[in-house]
Protein backbone atom coordinates (compact mmCIF):
# COMPACT_ATOMS: atom_id res chain seq x y z
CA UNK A 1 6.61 26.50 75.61
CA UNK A 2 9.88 28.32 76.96
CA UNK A 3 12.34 30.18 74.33
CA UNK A 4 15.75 29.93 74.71
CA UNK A 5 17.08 32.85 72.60
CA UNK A 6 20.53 32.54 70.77
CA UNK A 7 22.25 36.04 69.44
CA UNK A 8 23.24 35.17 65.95
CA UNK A 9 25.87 37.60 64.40
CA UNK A 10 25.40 37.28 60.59
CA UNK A 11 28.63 38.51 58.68
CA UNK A 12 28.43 38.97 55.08
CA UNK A 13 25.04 39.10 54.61
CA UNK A 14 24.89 40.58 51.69
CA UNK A 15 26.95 38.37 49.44
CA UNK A 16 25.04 36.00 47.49
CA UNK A 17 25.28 32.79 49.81
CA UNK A 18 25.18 34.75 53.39
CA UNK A 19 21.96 36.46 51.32
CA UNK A 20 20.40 33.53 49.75
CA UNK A 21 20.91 30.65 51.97
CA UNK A 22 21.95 31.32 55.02
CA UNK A 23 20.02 34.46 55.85
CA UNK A 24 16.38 33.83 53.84
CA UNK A 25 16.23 30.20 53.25
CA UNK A 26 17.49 29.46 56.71
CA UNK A 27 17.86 32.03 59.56
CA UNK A 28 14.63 33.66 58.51
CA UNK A 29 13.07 30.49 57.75
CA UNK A 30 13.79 28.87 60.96
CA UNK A 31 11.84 32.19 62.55
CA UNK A 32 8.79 31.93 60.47
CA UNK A 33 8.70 28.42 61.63
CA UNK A 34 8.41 29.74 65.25
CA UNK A 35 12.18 28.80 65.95
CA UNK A 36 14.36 25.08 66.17
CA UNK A 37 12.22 22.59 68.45
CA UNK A 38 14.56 21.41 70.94
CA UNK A 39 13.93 17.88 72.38
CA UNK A 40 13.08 19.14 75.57
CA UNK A 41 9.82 21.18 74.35
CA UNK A 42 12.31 24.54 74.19
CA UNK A 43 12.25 26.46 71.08
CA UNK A 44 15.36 27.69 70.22
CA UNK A 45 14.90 31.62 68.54
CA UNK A 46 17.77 32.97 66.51
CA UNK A 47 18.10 36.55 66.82
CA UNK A 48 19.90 38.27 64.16
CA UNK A 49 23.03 40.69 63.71
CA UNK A 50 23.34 41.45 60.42
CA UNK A 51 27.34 42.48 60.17
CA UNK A 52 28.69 43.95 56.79
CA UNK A 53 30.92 46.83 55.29
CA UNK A 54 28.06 48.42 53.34
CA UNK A 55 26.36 50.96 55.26
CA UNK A 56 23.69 51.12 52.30
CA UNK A 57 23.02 47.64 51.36
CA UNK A 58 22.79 46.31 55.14
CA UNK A 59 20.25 48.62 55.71
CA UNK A 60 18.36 47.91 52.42
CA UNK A 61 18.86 44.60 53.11
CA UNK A 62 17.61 44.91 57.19
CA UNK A 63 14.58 47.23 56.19
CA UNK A 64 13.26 44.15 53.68
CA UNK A 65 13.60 42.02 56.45
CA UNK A 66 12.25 43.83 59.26
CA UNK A 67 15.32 43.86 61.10
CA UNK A 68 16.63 46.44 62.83
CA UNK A 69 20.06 45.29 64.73
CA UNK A 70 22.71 45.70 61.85
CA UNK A 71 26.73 47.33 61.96
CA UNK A 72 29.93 47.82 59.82
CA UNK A 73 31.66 47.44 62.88
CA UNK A 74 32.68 43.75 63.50
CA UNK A 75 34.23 44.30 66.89
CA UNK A 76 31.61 45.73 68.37
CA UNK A 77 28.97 43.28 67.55
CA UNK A 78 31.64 40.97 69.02
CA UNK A 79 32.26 42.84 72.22
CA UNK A 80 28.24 42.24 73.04
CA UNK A 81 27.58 39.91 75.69
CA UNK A 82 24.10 38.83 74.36
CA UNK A 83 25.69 37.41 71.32
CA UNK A 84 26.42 33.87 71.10
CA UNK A 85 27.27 32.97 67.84
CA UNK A 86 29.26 34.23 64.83
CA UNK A 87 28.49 32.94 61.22
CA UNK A 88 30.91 33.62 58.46
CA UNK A 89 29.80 34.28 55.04
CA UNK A 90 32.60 36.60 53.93
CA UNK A 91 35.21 35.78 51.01
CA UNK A 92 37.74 33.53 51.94
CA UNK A 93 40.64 35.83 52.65
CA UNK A 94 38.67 38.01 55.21
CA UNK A 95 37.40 34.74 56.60
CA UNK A 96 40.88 34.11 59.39
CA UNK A 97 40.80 37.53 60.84
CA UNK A 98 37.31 37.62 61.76
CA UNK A 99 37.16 34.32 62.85
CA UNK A 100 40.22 34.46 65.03
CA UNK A 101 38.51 37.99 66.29
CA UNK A 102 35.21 35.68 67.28
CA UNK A 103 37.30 33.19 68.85
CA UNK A 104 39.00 35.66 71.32
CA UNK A 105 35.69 37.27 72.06
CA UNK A 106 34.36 33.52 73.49
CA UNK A 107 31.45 33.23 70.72
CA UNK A 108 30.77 30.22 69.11
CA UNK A 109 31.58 30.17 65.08
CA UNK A 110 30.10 28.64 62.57
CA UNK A 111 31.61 29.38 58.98
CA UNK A 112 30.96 28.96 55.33
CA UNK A 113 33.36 26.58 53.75
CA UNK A 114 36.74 26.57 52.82
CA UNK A 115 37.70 27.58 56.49
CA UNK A 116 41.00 29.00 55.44
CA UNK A 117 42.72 29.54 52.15
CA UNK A 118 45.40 27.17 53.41
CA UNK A 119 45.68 23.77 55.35
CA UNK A 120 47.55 25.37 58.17
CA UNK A 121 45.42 28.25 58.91
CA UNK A 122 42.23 26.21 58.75
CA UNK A 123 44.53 23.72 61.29
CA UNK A 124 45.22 26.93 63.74
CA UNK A 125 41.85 28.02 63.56
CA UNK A 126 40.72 24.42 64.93
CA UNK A 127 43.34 24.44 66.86
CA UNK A 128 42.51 27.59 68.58
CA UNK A 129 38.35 26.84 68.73
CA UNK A 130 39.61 23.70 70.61
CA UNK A 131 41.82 25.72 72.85
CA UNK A 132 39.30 28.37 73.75
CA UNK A 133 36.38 25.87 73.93
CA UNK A 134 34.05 27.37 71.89
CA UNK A 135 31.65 25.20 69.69
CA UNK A 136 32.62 25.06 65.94
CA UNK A 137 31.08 23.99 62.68
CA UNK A 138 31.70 24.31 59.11
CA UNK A 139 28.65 24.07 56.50
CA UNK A 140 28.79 21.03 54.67
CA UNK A 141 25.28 21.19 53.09
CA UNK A 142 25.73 18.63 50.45
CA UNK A 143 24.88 15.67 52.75
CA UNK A 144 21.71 17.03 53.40
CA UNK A 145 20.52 17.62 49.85
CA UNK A 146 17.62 15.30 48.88
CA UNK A 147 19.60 13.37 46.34
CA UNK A 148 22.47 12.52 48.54
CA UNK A 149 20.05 11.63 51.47
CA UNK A 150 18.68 9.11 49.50
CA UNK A 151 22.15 7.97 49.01
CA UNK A 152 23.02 7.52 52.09
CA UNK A 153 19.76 5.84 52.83
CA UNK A 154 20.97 2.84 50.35
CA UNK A 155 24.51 2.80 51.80
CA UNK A 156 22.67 2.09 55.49
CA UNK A 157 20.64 -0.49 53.98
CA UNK A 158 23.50 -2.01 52.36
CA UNK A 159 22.02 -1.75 48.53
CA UNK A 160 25.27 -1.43 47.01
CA UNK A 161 27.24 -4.36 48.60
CA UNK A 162 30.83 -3.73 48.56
CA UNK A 163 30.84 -0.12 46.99
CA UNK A 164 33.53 -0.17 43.89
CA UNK A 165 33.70 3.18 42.51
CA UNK A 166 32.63 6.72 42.38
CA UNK A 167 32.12 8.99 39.58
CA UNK A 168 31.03 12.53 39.92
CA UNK A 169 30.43 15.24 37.25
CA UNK A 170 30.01 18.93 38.79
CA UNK A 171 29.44 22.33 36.49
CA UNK A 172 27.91 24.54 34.29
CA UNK A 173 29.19 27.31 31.96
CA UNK A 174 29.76 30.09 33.51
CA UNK A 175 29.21 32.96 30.91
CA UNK A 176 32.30 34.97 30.58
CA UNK A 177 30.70 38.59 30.87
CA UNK A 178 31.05 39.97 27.79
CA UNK A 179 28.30 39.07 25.86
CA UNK A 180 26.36 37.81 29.41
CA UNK A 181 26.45 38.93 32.59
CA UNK A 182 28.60 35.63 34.23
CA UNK A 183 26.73 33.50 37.37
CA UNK A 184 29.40 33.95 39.35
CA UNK A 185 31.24 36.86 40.56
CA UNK A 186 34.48 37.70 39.40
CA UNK A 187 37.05 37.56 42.48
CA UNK A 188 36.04 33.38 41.96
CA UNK A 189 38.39 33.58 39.03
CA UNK A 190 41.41 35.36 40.63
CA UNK A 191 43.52 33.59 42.95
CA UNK A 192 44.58 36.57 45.19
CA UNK A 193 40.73 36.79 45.87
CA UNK A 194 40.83 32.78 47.45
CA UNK A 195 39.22 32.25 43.90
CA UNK A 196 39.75 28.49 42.13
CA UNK A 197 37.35 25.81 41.86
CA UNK A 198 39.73 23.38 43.48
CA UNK A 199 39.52 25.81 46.70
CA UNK A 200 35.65 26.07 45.97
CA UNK A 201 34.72 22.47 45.73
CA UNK A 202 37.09 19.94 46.51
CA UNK A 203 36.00 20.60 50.21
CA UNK A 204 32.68 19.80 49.32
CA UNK A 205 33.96 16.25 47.97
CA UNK A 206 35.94 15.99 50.93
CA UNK A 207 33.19 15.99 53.33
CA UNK A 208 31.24 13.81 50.89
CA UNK A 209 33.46 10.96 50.08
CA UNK A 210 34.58 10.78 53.72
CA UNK A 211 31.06 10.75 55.17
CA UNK A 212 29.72 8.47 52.56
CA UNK A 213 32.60 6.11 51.65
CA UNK A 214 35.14 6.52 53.79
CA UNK A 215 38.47 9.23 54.41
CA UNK A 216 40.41 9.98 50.94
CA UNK A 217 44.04 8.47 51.03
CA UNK A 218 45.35 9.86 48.03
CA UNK A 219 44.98 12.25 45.39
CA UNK A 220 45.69 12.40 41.43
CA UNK A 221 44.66 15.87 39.82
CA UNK A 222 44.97 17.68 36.68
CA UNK A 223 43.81 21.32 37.08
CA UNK A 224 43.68 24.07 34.69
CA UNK A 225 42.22 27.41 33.68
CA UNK A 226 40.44 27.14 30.22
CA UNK A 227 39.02 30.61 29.81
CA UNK A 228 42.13 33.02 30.69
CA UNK A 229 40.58 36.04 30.02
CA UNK A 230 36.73 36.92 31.76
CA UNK A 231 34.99 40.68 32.09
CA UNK A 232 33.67 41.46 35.73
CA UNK A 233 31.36 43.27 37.20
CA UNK A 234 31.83 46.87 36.28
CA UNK A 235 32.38 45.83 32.21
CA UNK A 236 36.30 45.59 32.81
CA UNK A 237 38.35 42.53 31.09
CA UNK A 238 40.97 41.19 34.11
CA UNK A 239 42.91 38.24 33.75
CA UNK A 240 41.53 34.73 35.78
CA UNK A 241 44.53 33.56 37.35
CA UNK A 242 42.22 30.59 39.38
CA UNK A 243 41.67 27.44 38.01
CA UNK A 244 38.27 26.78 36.03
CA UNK A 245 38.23 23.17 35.74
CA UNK A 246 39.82 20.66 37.73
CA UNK A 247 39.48 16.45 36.72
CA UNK A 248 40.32 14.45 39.65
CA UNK A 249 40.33 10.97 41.29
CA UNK A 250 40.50 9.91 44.75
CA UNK A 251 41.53 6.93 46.40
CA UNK A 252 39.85 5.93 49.60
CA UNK A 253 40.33 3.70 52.87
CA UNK A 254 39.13 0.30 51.75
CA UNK A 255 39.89 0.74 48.09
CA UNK A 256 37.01 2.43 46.73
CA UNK A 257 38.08 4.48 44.03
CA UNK A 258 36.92 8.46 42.82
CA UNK A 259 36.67 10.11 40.23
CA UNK A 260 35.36 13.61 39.96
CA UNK A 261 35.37 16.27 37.24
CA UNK A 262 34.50 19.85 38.24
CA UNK A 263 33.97 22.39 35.91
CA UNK A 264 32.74 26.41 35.62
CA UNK A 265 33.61 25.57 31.67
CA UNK A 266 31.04 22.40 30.54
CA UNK A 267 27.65 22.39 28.97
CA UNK A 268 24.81 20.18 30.99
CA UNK A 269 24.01 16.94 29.99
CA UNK A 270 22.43 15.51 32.71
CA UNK A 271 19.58 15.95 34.81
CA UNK A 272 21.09 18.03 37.65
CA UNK A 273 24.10 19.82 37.87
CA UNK A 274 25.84 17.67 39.86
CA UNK A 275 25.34 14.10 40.17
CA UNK A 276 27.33 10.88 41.51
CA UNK A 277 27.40 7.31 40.00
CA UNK A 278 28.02 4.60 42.61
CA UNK A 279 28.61 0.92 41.55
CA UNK A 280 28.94 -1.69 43.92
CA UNK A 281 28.62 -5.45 43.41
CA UNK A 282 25.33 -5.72 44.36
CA UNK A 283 23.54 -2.60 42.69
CA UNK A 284 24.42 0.94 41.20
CA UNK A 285 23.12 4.37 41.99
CA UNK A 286 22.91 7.55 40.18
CA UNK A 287 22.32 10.35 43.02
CA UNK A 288 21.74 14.45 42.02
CA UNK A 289 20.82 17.24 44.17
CA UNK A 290 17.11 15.90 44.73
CA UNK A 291 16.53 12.95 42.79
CA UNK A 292 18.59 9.47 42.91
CA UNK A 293 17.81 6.25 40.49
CA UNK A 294 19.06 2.66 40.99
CA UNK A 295 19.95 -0.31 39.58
CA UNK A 296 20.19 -3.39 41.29
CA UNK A 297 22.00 -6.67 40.57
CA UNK A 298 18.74 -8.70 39.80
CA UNK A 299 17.65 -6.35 36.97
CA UNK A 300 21.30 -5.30 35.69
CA UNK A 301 20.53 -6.02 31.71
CA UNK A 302 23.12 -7.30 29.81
CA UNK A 303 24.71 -5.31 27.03
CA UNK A 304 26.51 -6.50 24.12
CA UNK A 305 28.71 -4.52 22.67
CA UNK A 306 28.08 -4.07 18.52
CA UNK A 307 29.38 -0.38 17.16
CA UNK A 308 27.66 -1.88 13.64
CA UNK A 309 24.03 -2.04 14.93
CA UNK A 310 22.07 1.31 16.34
CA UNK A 311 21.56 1.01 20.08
CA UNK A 312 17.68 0.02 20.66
CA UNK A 313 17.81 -0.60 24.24
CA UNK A 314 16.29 2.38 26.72
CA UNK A 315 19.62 2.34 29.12
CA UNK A 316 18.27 5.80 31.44
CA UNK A 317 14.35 3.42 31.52
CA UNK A 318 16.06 0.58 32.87
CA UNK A 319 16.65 2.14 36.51
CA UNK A 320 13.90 2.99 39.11
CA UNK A 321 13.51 6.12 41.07
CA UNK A 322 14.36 6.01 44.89
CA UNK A 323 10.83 7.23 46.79
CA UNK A 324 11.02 10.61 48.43
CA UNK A 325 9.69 8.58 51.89
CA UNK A 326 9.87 12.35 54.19
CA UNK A 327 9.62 15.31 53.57
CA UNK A 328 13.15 17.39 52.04
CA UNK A 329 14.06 20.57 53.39
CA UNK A 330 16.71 23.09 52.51
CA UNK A 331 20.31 21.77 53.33
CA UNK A 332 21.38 24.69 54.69
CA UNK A 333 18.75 25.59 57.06
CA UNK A 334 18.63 21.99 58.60
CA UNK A 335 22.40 22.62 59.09
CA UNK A 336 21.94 25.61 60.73
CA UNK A 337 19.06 23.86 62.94
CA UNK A 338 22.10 21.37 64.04
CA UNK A 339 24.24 23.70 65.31
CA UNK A 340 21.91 25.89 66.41
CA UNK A 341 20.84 23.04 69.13
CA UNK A 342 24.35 21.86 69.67
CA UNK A 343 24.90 25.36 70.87
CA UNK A 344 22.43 25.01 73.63
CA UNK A 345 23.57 21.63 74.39
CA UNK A 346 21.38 19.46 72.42
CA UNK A 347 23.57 16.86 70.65
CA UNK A 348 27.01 16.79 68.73
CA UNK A 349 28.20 18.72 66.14
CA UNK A 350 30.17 16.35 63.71
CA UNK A 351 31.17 19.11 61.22
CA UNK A 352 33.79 20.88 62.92
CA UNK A 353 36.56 22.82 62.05
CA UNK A 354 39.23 19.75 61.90
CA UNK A 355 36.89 18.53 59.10
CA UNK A 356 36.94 21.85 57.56
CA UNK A 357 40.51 22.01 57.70
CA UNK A 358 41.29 18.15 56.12
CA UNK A 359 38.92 19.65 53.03
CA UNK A 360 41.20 22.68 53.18
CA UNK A 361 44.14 20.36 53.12
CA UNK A 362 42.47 17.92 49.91
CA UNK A 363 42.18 21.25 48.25
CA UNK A 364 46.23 22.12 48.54
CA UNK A 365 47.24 18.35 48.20
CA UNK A 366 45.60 18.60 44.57
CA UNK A 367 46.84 21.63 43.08
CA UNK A 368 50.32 20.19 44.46
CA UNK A 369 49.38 16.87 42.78
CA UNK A 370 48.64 19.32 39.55
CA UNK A 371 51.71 21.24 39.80
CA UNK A 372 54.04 18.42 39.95
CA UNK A 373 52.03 15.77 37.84
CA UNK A 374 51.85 13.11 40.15
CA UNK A 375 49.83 11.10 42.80
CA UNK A 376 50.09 12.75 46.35
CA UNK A 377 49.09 10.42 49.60
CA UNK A 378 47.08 12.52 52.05
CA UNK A 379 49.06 12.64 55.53
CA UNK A 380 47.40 11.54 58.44
């Protein structure tokens, strides 16, 4: 079987997502697969650059790997005509430079989301990929988590009927790190740093609400920052000028209505931490990052509503579990088998920077709708 090989430069590879996901559950798992099948019988290989400003940890992080092709120095890696491909995994405000830099250089680029830290430099950076025609992609692994597969699954088969509404509930607690070390590290709580869960996630519900249900027309937000005060890494209190909470709803094309709360500042109760209720006329759907449960018209019960007598009836029993039917992989790494074949010219990339940039712009539309209290329409 012939190998077509594919240069990969890996920047930021030893943050916790360029680690995690995108170099060991999917760059390295795609090689101990044997590589992407293409559809021709060609395996596509990824070969690896591993790009970063720690001299130290790259090569830690290279040695466990057995890799051996690793710099500080972007430019050079850039300057190589073997490589095809830059990946992005940096923080957000070191994200433009380099990407602009791999844009120039004629490579490919495919980023970790936001694109930008504003609307109009994720716009330029499309812009510019368009310009220079160079392939482009942002990740958007949410749509191909397990749970939200199976959603779209029902939404194919037309389960729901006319969809009605959307609720979502996102977050944890994120320790503060005083008395626990925090999950998260600390420049996500500075805004300087590109911190804010509004920057953080609302791209995420962009992508999903416009590949799901349909583009977002306007936005009504209420952000905030509930824990002002949080201890980073070194043991040093700092003040978190990003917002930790953010309760939002969106209004999309054919009047299907959001509503999603997101939250680094909320105890779980639910199965998964995140999870989306869809109602429709003809059935409901509760979908998390694996599982999904519906309810369909025929076997809605009928509540009555009595605050006098104790509720008997089982209401979580009364929905049925949506079969696996295939086989779930990681969301990332089937992502990265996308654009790894739309690189060699095996099928579109959907994901692109302009959709990376309209999640940008969601993202500045609702802290605008926050700052000024009111609903803001999303420009076309």
């Amino acid at each position: 079987m012939a190998r077509r090989t594919v240069v990969v430069v890996v920047n930021g590879v030893t943050g916790r997502m360029g680690y995690r996901q995108h170099l060991v559950r999917s760059l390295l798992a795609i090689r101990d697969q044997g590589g992407v099948p293409g559809p021709d019988g060609m395996t596509i290989w990824p070969e690896l650059v591993l790009v970063g400003r720690n001299p130290a940890r790259l090569a830690e992080v290279a040695q466990r790997h057995d890799l051996t092709d690793w710099t500080t120095d972007l430019d050079a890696a850039l300057n190589r005509d073997d490589v095809e491909v830059y990946f992005d995994a940096q923080v957000t405000p070191a994200r433009e430079k380099a990407v602009r830099a791999a844009i120039a250089a004629g490579k490919h680029v495919y980023t970790e989301k936001p694109l930008a830290d504003t609307a109009a430099t994720a716009l330029e950076l499309a812009v510019a990929a368009r310009e220079a025609g160079v392939s482009h992609g942002v990740v958007q692994d949410k749509l191909f988590l397990p749970g939200l597969r199976k959603l779209r699954r029902l939404l194919d088969g037309g389960f729901f009927g006319r969809v009605l509404s959307v609720r979502g509930e996102f977050g944890y607690w994120v320790f503060e790190g005083d008395w626990q070390a925090p999950q998260r590290p600390s420049w996500n709580y500075r805004a300087a740093d590109g911190g804010g869960i509004v920057l953080d996630m609302f791209p995420h519900w962009h992508y999903l609400l416009e590949n799901l249900f349909g583009p977002v027309r306007a936005v009504t937000a209420h952000v905030t920052t509930h824990i002002p005060r949080r201890v980073d890494e070194r043991g040093a209190p700092y003040e978190a000028t990003a917002d930790d909470a953010a309760y939002a709803i969106f209004e999309l094309a054919g009047g299907v209505v959001a509503q999603i709360n997101s939250s680094w500042t909320v105890r779980v109760h639910r199965d998964e931490l995140v999870e989306f209720q869809v109602d429709g006329t003809e059935g409901s759907a509760v979908a998390g990052l694996r599982g999904c449960r519906v309810q369909h018209r025929a076997t809605t019960p009928k509540p009555v509503w009595n605050p006098d007598l104790p509720v008997t009836e089982d209401f979580r029993g009364q929905w049925a579990q949506v079969p696996d039917n295939e086989p779930f992989e990681n969301g990332f790494k089937l992502q990265w088998e996308h654009f790894l074949r739309h690189v060699t010219g095996h099928g579109p990339f959907p994901w692109d920077f302009f959709s990376g940039a309209r999640g940008v712009q969601l993202a500045e539309l609702g802290l605008q709708s926050a700052r000024e209290g009111r609903r803001i329409e999303v420009p076309s």
